[in-house]
C-alpha atoms as a PDB file:
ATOM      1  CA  UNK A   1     123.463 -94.249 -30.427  1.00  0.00           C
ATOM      2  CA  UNK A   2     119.775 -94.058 -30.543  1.00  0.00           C
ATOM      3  CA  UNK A   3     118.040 -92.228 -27.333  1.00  0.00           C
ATOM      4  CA  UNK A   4     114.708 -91.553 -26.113  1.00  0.00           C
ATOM      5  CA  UNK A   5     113.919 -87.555 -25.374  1.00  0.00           C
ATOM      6  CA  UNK A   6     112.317 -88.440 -22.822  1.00  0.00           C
ATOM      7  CA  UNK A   7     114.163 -91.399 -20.486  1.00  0.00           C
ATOM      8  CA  UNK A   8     111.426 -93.682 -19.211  1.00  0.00           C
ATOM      9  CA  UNK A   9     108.270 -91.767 -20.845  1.00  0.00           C
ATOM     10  CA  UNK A  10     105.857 -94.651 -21.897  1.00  0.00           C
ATOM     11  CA  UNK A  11     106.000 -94.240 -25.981  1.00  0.00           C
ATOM     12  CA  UNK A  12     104.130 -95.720 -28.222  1.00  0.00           C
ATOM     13  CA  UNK A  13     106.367 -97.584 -31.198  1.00  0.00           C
ATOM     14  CA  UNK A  14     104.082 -96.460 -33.711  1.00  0.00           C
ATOM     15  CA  UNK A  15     103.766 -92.705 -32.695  1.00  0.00           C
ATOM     16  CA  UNK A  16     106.993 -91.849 -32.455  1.00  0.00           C
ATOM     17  CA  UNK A  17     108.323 -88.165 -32.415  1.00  0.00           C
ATOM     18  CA  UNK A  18     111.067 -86.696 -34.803  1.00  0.00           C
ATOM     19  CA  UNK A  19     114.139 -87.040 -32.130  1.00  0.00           C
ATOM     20  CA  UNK A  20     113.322 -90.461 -31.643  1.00  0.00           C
ATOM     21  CA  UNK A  21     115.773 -91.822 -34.194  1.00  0.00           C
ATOM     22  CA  UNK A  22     115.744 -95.638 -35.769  1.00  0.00           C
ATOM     23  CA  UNK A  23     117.230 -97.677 -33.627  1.00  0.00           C
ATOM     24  CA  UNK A  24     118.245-101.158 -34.120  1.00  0.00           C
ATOM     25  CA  UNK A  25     118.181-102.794 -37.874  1.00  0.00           C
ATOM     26  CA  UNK A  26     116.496-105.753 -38.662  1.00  0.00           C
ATOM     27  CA  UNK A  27     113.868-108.186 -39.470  1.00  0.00           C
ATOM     28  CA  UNK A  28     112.965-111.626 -38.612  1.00  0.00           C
ATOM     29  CA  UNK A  29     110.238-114.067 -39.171  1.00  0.00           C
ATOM     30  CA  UNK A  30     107.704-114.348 -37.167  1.00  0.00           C
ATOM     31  CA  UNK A  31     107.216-118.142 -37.310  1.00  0.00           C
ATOM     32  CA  UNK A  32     104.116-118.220 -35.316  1.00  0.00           C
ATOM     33  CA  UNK A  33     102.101-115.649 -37.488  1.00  0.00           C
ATOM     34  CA  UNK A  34     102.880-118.149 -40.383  1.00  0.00           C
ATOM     35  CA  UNK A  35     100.353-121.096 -40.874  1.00  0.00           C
ATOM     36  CA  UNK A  36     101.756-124.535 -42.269  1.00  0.00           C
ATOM     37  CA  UNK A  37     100.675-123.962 -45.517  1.00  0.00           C
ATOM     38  CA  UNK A  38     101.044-120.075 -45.390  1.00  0.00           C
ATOM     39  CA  UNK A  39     102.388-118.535 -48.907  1.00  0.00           C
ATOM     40  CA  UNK A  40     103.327-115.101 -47.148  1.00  0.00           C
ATOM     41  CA  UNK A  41     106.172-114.900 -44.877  1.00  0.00           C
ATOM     42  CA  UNK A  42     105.176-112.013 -41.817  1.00  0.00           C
ATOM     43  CA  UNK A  43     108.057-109.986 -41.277  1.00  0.00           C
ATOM     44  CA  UNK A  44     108.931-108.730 -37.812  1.00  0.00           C
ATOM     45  CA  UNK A  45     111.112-105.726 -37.656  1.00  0.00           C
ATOM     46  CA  UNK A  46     112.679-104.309 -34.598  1.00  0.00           C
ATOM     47  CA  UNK A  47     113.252-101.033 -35.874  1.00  0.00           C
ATOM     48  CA  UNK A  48     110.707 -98.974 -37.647  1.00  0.00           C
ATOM     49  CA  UNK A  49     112.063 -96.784 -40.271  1.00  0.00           C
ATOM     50  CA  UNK A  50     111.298 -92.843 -40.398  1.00  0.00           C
ATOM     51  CA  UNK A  51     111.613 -90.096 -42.756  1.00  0.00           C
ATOM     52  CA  UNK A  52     112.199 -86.413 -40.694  1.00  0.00           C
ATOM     53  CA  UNK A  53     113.795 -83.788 -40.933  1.00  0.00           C
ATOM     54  CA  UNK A  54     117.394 -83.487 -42.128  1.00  0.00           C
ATOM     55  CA  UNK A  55     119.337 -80.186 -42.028  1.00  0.00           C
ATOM     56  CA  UNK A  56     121.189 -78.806 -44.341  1.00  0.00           C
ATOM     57  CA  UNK A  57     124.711 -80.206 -43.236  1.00  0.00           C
ATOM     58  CA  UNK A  58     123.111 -83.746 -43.211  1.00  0.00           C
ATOM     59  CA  UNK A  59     121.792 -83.366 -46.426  1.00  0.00           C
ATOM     60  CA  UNK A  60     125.327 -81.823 -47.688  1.00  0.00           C
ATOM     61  CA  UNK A  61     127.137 -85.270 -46.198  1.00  0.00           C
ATOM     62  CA  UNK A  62     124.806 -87.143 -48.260  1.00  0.00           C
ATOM     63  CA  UNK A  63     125.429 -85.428 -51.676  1.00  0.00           C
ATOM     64  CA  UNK A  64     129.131 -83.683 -51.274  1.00  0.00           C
ATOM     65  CA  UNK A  65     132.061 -85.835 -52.766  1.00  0.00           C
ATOM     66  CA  UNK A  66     134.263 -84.846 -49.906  1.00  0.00           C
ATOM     67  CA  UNK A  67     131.976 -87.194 -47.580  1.00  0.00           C
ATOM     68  CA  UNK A  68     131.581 -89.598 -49.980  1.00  0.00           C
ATOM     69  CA  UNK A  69     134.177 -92.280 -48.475  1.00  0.00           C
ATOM     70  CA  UNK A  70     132.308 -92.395 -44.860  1.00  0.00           C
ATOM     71  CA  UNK A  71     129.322 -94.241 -46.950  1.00  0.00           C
ATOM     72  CA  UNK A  72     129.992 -97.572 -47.882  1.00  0.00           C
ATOM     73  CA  UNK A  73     126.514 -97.972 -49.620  1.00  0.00           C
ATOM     74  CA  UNK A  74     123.717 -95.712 -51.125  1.00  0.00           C
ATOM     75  CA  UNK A  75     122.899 -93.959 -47.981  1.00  0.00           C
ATOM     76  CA  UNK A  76     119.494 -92.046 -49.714  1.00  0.00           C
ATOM     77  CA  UNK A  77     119.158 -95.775 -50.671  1.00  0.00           C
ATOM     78  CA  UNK A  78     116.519 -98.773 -49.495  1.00  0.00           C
ATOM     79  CA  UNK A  79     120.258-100.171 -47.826  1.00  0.00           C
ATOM     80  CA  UNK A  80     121.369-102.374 -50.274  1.00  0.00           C
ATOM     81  CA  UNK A  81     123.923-104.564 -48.589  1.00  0.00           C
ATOM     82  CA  UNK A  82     125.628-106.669 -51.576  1.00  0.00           C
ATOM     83  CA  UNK A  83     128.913-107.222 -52.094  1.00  0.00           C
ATOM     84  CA  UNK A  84     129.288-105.763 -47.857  1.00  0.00           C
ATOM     85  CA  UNK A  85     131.022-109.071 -46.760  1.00  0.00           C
ATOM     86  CA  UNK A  86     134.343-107.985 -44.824  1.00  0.00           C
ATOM     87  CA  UNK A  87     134.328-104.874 -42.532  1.00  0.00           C
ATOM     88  CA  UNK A  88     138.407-104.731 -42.475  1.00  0.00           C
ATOM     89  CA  UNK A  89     138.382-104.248 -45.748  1.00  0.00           C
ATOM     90  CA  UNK A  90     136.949-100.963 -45.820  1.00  0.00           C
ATOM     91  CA  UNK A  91     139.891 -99.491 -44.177  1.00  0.00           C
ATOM     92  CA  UNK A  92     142.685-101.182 -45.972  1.00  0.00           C
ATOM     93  CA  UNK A  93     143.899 -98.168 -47.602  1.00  0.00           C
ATOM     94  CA  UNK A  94     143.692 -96.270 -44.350  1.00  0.00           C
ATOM     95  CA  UNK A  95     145.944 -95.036 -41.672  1.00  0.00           C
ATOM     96  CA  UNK A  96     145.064 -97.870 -38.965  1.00  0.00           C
ATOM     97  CA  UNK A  97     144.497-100.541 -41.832  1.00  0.00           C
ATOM     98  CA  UNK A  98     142.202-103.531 -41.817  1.00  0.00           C
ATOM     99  CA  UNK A  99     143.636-105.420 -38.323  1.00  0.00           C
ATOM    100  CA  UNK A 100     143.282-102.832 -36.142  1.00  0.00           C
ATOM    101  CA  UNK A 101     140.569-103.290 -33.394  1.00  0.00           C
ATOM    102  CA  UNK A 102     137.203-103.335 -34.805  1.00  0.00           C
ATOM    103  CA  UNK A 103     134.142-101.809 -33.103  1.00  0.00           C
ATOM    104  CA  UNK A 104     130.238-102.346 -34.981  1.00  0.00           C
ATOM    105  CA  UNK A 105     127.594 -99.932 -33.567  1.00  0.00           C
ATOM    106  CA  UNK A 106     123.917-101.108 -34.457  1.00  0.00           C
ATOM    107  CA  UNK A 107     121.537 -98.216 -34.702  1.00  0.00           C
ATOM    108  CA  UNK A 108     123.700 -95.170 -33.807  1.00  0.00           C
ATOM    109  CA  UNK A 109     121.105 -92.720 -34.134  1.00  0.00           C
ATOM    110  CA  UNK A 110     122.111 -89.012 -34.559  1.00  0.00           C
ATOM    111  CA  UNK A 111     125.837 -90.269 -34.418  1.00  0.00           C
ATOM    112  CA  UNK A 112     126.789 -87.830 -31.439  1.00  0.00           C
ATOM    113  CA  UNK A 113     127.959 -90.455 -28.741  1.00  0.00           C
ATOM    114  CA  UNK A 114     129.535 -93.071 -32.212  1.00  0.00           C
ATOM    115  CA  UNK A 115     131.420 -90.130 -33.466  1.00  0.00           C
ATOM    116  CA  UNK A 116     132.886 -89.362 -29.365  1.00  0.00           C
ATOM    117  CA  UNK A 117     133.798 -92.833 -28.922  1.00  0.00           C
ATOM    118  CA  UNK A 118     135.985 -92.946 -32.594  1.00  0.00           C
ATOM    119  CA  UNK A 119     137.260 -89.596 -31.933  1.00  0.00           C
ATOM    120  CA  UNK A 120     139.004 -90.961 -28.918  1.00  0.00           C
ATOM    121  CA  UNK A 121     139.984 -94.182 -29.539  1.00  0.00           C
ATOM    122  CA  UNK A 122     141.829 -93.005 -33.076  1.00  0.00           C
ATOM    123  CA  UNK A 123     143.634 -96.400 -33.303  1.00  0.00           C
ATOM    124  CA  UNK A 124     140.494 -98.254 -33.106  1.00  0.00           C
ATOM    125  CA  UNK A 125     138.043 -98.634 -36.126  1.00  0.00           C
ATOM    126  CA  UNK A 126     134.750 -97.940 -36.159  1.00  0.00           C
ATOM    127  CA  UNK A 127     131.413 -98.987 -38.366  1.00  0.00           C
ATOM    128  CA  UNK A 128     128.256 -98.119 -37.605  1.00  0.00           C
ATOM    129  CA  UNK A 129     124.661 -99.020 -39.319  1.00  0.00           C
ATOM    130  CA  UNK A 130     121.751 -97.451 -39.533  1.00  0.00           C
ATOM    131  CA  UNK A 131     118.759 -97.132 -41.323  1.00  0.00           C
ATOM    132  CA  UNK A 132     117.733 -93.551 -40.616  1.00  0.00           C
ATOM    133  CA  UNK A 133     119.015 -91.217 -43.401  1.00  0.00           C
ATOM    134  CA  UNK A 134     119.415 -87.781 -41.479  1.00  0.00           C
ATOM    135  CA  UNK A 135     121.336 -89.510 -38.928  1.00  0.00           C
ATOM    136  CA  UNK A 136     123.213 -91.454 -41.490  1.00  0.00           C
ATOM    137  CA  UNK A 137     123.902 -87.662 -43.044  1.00  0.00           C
ATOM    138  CA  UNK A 138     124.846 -86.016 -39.537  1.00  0.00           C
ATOM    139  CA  UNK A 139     127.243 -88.983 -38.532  1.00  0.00           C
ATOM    140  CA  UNK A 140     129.317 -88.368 -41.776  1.00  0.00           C
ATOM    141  CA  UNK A 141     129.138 -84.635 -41.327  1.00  0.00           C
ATOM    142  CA  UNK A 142     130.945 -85.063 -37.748  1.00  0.00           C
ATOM    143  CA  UNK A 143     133.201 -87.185 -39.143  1.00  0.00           C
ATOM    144  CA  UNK A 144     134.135 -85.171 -42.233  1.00  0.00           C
ATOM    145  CA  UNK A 145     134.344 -81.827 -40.203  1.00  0.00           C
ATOM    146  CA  UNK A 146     136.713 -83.697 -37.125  1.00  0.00           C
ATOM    147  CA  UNK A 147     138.733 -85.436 -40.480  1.00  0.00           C
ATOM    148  CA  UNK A 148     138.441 -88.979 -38.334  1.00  0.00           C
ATOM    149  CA  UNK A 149     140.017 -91.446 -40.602  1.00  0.00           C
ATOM    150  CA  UNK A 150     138.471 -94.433 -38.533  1.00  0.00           C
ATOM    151  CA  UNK A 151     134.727 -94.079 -39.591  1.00  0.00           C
ATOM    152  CA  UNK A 152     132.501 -96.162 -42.247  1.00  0.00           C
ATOM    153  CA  UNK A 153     128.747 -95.732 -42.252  1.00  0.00           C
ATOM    154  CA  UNK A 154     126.568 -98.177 -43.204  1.00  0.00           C
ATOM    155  CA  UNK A 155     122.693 -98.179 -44.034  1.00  0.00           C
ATOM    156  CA  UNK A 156     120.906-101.071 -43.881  1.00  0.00           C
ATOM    157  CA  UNK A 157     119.627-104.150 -42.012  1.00  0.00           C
ATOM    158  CA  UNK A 158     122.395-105.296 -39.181  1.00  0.00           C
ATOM    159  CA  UNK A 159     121.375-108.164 -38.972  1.00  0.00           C
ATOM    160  CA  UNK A 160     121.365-108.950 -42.480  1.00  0.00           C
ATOM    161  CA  UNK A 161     124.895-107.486 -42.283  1.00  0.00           C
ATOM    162  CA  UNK A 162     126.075-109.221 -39.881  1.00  0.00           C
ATOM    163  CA  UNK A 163     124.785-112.745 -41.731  1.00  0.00           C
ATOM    164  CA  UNK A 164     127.248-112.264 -44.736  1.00  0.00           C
ATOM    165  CA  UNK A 165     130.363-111.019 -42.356  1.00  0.00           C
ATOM    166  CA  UNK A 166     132.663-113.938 -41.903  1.00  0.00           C
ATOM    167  CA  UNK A 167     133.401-115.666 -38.329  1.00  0.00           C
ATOM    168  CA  UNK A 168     134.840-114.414 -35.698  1.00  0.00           C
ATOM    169  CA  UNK A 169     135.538-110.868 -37.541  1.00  0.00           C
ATOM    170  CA  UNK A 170     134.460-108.093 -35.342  1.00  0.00           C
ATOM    171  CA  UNK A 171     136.154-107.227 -31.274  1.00  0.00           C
ATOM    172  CA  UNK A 172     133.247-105.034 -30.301  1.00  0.00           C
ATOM    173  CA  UNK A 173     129.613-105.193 -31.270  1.00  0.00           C
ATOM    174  CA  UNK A 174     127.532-102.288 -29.131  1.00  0.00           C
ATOM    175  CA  UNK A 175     123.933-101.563 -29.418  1.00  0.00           C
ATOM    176  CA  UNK A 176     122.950 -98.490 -27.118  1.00  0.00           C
ATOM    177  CA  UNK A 177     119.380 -97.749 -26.182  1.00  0.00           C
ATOM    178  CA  UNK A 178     117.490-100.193 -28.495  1.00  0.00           C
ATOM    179  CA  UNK A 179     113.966 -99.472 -29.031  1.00  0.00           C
ATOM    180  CA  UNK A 180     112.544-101.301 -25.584  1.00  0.00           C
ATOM    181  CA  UNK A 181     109.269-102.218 -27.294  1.00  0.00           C
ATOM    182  CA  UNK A 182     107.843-102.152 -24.160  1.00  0.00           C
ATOM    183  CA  UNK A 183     104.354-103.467 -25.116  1.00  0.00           C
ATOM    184  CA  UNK A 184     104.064-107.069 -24.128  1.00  0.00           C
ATOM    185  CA  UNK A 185     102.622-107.997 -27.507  1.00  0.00           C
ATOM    186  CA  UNK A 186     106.007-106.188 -29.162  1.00  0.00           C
ATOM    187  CA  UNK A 187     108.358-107.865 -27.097  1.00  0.00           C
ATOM    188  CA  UNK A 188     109.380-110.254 -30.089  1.00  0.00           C
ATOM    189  CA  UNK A 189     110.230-107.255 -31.643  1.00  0.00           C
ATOM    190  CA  UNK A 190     113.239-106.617 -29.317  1.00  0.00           C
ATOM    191  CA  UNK A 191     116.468-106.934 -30.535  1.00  0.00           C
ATOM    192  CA  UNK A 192     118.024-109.027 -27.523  1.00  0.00           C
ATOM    193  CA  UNK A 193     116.762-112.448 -28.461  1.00  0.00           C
ATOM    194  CA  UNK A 194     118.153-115.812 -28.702  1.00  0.00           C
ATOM    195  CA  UNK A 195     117.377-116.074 -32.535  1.00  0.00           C
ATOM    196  CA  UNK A 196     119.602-112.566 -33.192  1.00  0.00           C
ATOM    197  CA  UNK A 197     122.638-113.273 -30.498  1.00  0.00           C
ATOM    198  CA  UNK A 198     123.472-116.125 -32.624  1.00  0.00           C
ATOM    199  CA  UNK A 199     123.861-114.203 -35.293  1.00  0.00           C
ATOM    200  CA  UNK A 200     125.789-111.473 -33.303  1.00  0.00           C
ATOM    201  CA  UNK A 201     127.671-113.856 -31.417  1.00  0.00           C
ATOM    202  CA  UNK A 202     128.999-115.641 -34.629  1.00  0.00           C
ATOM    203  CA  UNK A 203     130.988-112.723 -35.889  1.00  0.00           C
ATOM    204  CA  UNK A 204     132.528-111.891 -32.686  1.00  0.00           C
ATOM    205  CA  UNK A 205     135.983-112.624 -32.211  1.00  0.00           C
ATOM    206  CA  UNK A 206     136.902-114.991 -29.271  1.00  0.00           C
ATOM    207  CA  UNK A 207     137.355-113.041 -26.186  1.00  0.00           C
ATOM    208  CA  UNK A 208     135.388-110.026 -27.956  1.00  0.00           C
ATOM    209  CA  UNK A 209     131.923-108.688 -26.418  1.00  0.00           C
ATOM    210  CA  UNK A 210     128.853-107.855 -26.690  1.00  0.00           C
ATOM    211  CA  UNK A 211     127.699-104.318 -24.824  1.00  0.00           C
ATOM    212  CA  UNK A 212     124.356-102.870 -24.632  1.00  0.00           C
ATOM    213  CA  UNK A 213     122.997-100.544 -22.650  1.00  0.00           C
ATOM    214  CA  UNK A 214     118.928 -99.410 -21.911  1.00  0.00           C
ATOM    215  CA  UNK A 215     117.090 -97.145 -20.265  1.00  0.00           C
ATOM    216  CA  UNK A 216     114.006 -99.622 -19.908  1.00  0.00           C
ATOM    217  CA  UNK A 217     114.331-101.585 -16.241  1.00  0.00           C
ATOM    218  CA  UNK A 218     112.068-103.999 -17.797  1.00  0.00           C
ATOM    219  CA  UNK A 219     114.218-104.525 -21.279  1.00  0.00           C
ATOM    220  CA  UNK A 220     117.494-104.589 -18.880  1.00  0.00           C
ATOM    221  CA  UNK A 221     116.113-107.386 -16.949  1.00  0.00           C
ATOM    222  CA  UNK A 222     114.978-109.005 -19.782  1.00  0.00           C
ATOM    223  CA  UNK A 223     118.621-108.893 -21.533  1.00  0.00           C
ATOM    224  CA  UNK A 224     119.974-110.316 -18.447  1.00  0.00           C
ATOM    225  CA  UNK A 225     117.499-113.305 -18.637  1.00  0.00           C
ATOM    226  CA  UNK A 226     118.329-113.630 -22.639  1.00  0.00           C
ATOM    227  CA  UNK A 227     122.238-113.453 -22.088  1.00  0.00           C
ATOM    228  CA  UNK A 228     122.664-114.882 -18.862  1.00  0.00           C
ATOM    229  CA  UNK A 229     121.181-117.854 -20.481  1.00  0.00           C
ATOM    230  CA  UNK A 230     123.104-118.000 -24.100  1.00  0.00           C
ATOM    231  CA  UNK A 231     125.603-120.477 -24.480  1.00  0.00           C
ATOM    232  CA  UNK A 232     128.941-119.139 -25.729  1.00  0.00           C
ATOM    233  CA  UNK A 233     128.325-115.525 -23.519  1.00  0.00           C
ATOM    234  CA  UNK A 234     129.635-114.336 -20.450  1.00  0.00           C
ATOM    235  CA  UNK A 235     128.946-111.461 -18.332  1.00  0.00           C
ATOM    236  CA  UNK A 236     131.650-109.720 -17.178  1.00  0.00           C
ATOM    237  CA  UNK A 237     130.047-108.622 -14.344  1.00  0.00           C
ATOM    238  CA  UNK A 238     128.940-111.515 -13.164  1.00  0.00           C
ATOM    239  CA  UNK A 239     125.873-113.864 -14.074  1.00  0.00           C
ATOM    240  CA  UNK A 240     122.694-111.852 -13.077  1.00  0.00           C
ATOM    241  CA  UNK A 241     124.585-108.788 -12.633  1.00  0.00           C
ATOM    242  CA  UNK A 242     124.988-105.375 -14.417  1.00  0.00           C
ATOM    243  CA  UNK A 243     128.254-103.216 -15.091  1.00  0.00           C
ATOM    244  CA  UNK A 244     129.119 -99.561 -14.128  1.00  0.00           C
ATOM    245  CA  UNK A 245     129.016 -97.748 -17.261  1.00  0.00           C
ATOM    246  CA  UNK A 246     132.361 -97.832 -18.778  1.00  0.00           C
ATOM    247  CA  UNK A 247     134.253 -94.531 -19.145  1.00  0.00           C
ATOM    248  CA  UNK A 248     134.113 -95.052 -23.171  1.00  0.00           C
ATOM    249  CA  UNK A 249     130.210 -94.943 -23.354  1.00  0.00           C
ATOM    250  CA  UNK A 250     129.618 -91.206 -23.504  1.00  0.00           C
ATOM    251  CA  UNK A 251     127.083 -90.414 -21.325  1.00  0.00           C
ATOM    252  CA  UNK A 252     123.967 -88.609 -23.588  1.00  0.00           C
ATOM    253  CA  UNK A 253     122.169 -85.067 -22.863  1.00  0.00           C
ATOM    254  CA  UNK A 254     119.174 -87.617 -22.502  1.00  0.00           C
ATOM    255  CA  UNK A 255     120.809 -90.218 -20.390  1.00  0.00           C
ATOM    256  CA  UNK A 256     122.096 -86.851 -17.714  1.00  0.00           C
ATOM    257  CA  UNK A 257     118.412 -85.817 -18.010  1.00  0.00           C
ATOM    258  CA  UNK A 258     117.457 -89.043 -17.190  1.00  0.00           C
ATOM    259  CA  UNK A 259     119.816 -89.674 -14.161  1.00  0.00           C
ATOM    260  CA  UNK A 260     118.850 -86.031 -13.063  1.00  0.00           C
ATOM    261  CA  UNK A 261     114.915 -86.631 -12.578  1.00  0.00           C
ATOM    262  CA  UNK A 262     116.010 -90.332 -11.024  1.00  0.00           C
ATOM    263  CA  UNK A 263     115.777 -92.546 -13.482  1.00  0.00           C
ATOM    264  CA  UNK A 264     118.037 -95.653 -14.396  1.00  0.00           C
ATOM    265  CA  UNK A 265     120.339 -96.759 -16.862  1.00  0.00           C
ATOM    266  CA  UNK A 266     121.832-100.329 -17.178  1.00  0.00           C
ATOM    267  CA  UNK A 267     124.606-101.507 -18.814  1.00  0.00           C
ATOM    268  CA  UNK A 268     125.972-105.301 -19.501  1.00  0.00           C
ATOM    269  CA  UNK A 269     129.098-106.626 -21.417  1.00  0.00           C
ATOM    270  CA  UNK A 270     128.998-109.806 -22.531  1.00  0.00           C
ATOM    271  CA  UNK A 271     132.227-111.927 -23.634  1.00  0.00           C
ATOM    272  CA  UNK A 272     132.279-114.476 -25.816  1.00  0.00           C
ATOM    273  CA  UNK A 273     133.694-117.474 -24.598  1.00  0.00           C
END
């Protein structure tokens, strides 16, 4: 889960500090930039990808053998996703095997809140992705230390991940505290989008859902608009309306910070129809 230090601080995306982790992974075009007969595609990212500090026990997760099955790919890697086409797979040979409930996090950050929510939903499986190597390296520390047996890590793009997964594959997709890009002239940079539910939508199960959760008034509104009007999503709270944050959302040292100086936090579940 990727939070800002600072809830509701105006940040600038490009000057970002060293607890502001990656947040949500992936690119699209940017179909305006392009000119008919253009020969270079732009790229538009939605997350910006850092290198900061990583401790020691991050760095150990990354190297050690012992934390070795928590990373499906090259996590020191540029997040080579081939051959990542089937998220039950990767726990086949584990306790709750491959068709047991299956939660995808995009952009858990530092991995405190992901590894809570696996912790205590054991029966449940969890992947996360990320781009955002000393998180990637914490997250499989927690894990490895707490011996969850429910956890695969990921690094890489999620939405290019989530374009080879198969249909209807996943019960939970969550994305907590996207980067709000709150600059008008970034908002195509947002993750919420028409273009990118599509793609999220596709590999939900029927009946599964779609939860985010920001600490941007302008982003939440924004979602609303974005879901409210997708075809194939519902909100379980009601069109227009946002939902009490569920008891399984940990609630973040910067989300009580937040809440403590007044400042808001939305949530919104969306089922697929």
């Amino acid at each position: 889960m990727s939070q800002h230090p600072d809830i509701n601080s105006s940040i600038d995306a490009n000057h970002l500090t060293d607890d502001q982790t990656s947040l949500d992974a992936n690119a699209v075009i940017d179909k305006e930039a392009m000119p008919d007969d253009s020969k270079h595609i732009r790229i538009v990212n939605t997350f910006m990808k850092r290198r900061t500090h990583m401790n020691k026990n991050a760095e150990l997760a990354l190297t050690a053998p012992e934390f070795a099955h928590y990373l499906v790919n090259n996590s020191f890697g540029d997040g080579n996703l081939d051959g990542i086409d089937d998220l039950r797979a990767l726990f086949a040979d584990l306790p709750n095997g491959s068709d047991a409930p299956l939660t995808l996090e995009i952009g858990f950050g530092l991995g405190d809140s992901f590894i809570e929510m696996a912790a205590a939903e054991p029966s449940r499986n969890f992947v996360g992705v990320e781009v955002h190597e000393p998180g990637i390296g914490k997250c499989a520390y927690m894990a490895g230390t707490q011996n969850l047996s429910n956890i695969k890590i990921i690094n890489g793009d999620a939405i290019q991940l989530l374009k080879q997964l198969p249909e209807n594959h996943i019960d939970r997709i969550q994305l907590y505290f996207p980067d709000p890009w709150q600059k008008k002239r970034h908002y195509k940079r947002r993750f919420v989008s028409a273009e990118r539910m599509a793609i999220v939508t596709r590999s939900l199960k029927q009946g599964g859902w779609f939860h985010t959760a920001t600490d941007w008034e302008h982003y939440a509104f924004w979602m609303v608009e974005v879901l409210d009007g997708f075809a194939g999503l519902s909100n379980q709270a009601g069109a227009g309306n946002f939902t009490d944050r569920p008891d399984f959302r940990p609630m973040t040292k910067f989300e009580r910070r937040g809440l403590e100086r007044g400042h808001g936090v939305w949530d919104l579940i969306y089922l697929k129809d």
